[in-house]
Protein backbone atom coordinates (compact mmCIF):
# COMPACT_ATOMS: atom_id res chain seq x y z
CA UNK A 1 49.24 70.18 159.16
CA UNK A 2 52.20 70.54 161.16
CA UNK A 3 54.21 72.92 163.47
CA UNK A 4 57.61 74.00 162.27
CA UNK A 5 59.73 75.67 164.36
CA UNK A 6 61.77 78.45 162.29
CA UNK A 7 64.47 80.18 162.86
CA UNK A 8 63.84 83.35 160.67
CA UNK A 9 66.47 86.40 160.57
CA UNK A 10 67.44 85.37 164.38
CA UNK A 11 64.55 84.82 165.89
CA UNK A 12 62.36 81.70 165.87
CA UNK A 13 58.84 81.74 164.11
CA UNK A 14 56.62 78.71 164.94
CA UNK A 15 53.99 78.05 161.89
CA UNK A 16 51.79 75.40 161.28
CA UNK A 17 51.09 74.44 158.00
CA UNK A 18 51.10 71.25 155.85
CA UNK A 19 54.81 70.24 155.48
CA UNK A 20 54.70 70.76 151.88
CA UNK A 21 54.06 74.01 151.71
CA UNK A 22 57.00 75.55 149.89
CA UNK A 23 58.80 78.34 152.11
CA UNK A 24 58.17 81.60 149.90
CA UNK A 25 54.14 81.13 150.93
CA UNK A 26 55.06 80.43 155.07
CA UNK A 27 57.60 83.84 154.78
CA UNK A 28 54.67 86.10 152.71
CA UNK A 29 51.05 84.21 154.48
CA UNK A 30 51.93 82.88 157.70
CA UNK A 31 55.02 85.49 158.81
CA UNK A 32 53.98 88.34 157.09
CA UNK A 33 57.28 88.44 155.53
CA UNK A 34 56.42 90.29 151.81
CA UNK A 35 59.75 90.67 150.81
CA UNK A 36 60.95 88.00 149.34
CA UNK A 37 58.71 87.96 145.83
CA UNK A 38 56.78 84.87 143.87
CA UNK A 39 58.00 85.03 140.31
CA UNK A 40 58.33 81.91 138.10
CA UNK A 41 57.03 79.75 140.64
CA UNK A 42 59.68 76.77 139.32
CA UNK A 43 62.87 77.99 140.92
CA UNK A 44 64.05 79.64 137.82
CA UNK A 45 64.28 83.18 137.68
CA UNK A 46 65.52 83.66 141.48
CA UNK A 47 63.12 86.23 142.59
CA UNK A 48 62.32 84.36 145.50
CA UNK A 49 66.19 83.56 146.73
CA UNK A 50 66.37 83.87 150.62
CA UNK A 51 69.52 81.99 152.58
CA UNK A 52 69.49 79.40 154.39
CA UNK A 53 72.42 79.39 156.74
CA UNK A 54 74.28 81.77 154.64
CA UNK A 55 73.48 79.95 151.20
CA UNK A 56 71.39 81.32 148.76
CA UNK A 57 68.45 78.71 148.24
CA UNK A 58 65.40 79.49 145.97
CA UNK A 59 62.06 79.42 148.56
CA UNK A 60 59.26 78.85 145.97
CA UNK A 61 60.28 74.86 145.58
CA UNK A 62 61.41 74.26 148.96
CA UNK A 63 58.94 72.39 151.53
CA UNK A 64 58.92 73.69 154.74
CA UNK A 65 59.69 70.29 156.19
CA UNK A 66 62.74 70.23 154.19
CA UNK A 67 64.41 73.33 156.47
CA UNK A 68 64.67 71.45 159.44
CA UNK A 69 67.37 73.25 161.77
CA UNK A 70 68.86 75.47 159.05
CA UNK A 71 68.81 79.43 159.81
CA UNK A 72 65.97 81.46 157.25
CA UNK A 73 67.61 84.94 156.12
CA UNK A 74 65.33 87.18 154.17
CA UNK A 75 65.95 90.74 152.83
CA UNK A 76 64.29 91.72 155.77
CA UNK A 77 66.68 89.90 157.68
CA UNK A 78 69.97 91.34 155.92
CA UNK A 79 69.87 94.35 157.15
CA UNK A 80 67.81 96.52 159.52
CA UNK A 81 68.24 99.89 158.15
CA UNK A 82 69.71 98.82 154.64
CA UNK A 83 73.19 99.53 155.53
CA UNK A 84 74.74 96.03 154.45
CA UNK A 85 77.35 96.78 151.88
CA UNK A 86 74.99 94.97 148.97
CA UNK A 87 72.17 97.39 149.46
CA UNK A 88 74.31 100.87 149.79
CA UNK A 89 76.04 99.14 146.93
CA UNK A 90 72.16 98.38 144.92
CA UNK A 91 71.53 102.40 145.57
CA UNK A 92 74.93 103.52 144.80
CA UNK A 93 74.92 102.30 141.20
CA UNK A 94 71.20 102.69 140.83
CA UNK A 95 70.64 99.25 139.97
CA UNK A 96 66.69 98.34 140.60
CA UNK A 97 64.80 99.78 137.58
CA UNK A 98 61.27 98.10 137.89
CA UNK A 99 62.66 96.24 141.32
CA UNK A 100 60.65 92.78 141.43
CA UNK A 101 64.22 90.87 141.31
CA UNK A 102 66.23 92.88 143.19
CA UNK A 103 65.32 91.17 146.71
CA UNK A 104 66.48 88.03 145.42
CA UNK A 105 69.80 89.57 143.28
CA UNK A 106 70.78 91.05 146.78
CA UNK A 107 70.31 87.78 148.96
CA UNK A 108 72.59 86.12 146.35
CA UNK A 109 74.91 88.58 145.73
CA UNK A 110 74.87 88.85 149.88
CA UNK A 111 75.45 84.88 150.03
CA UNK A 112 78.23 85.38 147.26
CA UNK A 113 80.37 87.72 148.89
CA UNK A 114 80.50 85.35 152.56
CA UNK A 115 81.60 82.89 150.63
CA UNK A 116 83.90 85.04 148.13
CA UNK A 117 84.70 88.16 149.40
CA UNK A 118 87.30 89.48 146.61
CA UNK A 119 84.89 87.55 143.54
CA UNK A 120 85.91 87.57 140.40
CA UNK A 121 83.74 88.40 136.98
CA UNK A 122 83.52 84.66 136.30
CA UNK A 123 82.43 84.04 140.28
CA UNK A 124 80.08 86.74 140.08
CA UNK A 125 78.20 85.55 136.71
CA UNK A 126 78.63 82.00 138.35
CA UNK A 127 76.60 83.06 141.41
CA UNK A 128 74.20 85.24 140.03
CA UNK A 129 72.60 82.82 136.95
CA UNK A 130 69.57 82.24 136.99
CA UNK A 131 68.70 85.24 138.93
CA UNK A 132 66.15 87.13 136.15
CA UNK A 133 66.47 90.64 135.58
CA UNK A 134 63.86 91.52 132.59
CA UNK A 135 64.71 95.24 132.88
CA UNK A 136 68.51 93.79 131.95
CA UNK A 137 70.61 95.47 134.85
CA UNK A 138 73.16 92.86 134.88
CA UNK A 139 76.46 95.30 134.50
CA UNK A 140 75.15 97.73 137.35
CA UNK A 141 74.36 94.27 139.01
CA UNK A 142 77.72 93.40 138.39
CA UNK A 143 79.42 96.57 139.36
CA UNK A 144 77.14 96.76 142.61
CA UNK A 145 78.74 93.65 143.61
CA UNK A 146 82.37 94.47 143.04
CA UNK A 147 81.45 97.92 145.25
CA UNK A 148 79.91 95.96 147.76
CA UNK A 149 83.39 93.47 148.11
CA UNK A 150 85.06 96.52 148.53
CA UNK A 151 82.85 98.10 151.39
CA UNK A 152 83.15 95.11 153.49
């Protein structure tokens, strides 16, 4: 075991746990953070995307001691009443169906736009494979996305 200092949507979140623990389990057992979901468990389908200092990074593979200084954002952490252009976006075009991805669609379609805030078709596909959606809402994903460029 081991204590890890964290700094988690702003604010810093000591844990101790063994420095392998991937991040997904310290956000959902240790913080209390349920948001960001388990789903393949092999950093495949994206359901457990967070960002860490503004970069989407999948949280089920990633070891705790592997962080180190960089900033944790989790949906939590996006927004405190919803209202960052991605999630009015998400509800505008109706996009969750069954909603298990969506947490981690937002968080990289969030870490798309800081980095590419006019993206293209090609930038948005780019950014979003390998973020799973087995109810198949990719064009409303896609359309959310160009919506949200346009909010900001």
């Amino acid at each position: 075991m081991a204590i890890f200092n964290l700094k988690v949507n702003g604010k810093i979140k000591q844990v101790d746990v063994d420095p392998a623990t991937p991040v997904l389990w310290v956000l959902r057992e240790h913080l209390n953070m349920p948001g960001t979901k388990y789903g393949c468990g092999v950093a495949m389908c994206g359901a457990c995307t967070i960002q860490l200092d503004g970069v989407a990074a999948r949280s089920c593979q990633l070891p705790v001691a592997a962080i180190g200084t960089k900033a944790i954002t989790t949906i939590e952490g996006l927004s405190e009443n919803g209202e960052h252009p991605v999630q009015k976006a998400w509800i505008e075009h109706d996009v969750a169906q069954c909603g298990y991805c969506q947490t981690g669609q937002i968080m990289s379609a969030a870490a798309l736009l800081k980095t590419k805030p006019n993206p293209t078709d090609a930038d948005i596909e780019a950014a979003m494979t390998g973020n799973i959606c087995r109810c198949g809402t990719y064009l409303r994903i896609k359309d959310a996305i160009k919506s949200a460029a346009k909010m900001k």
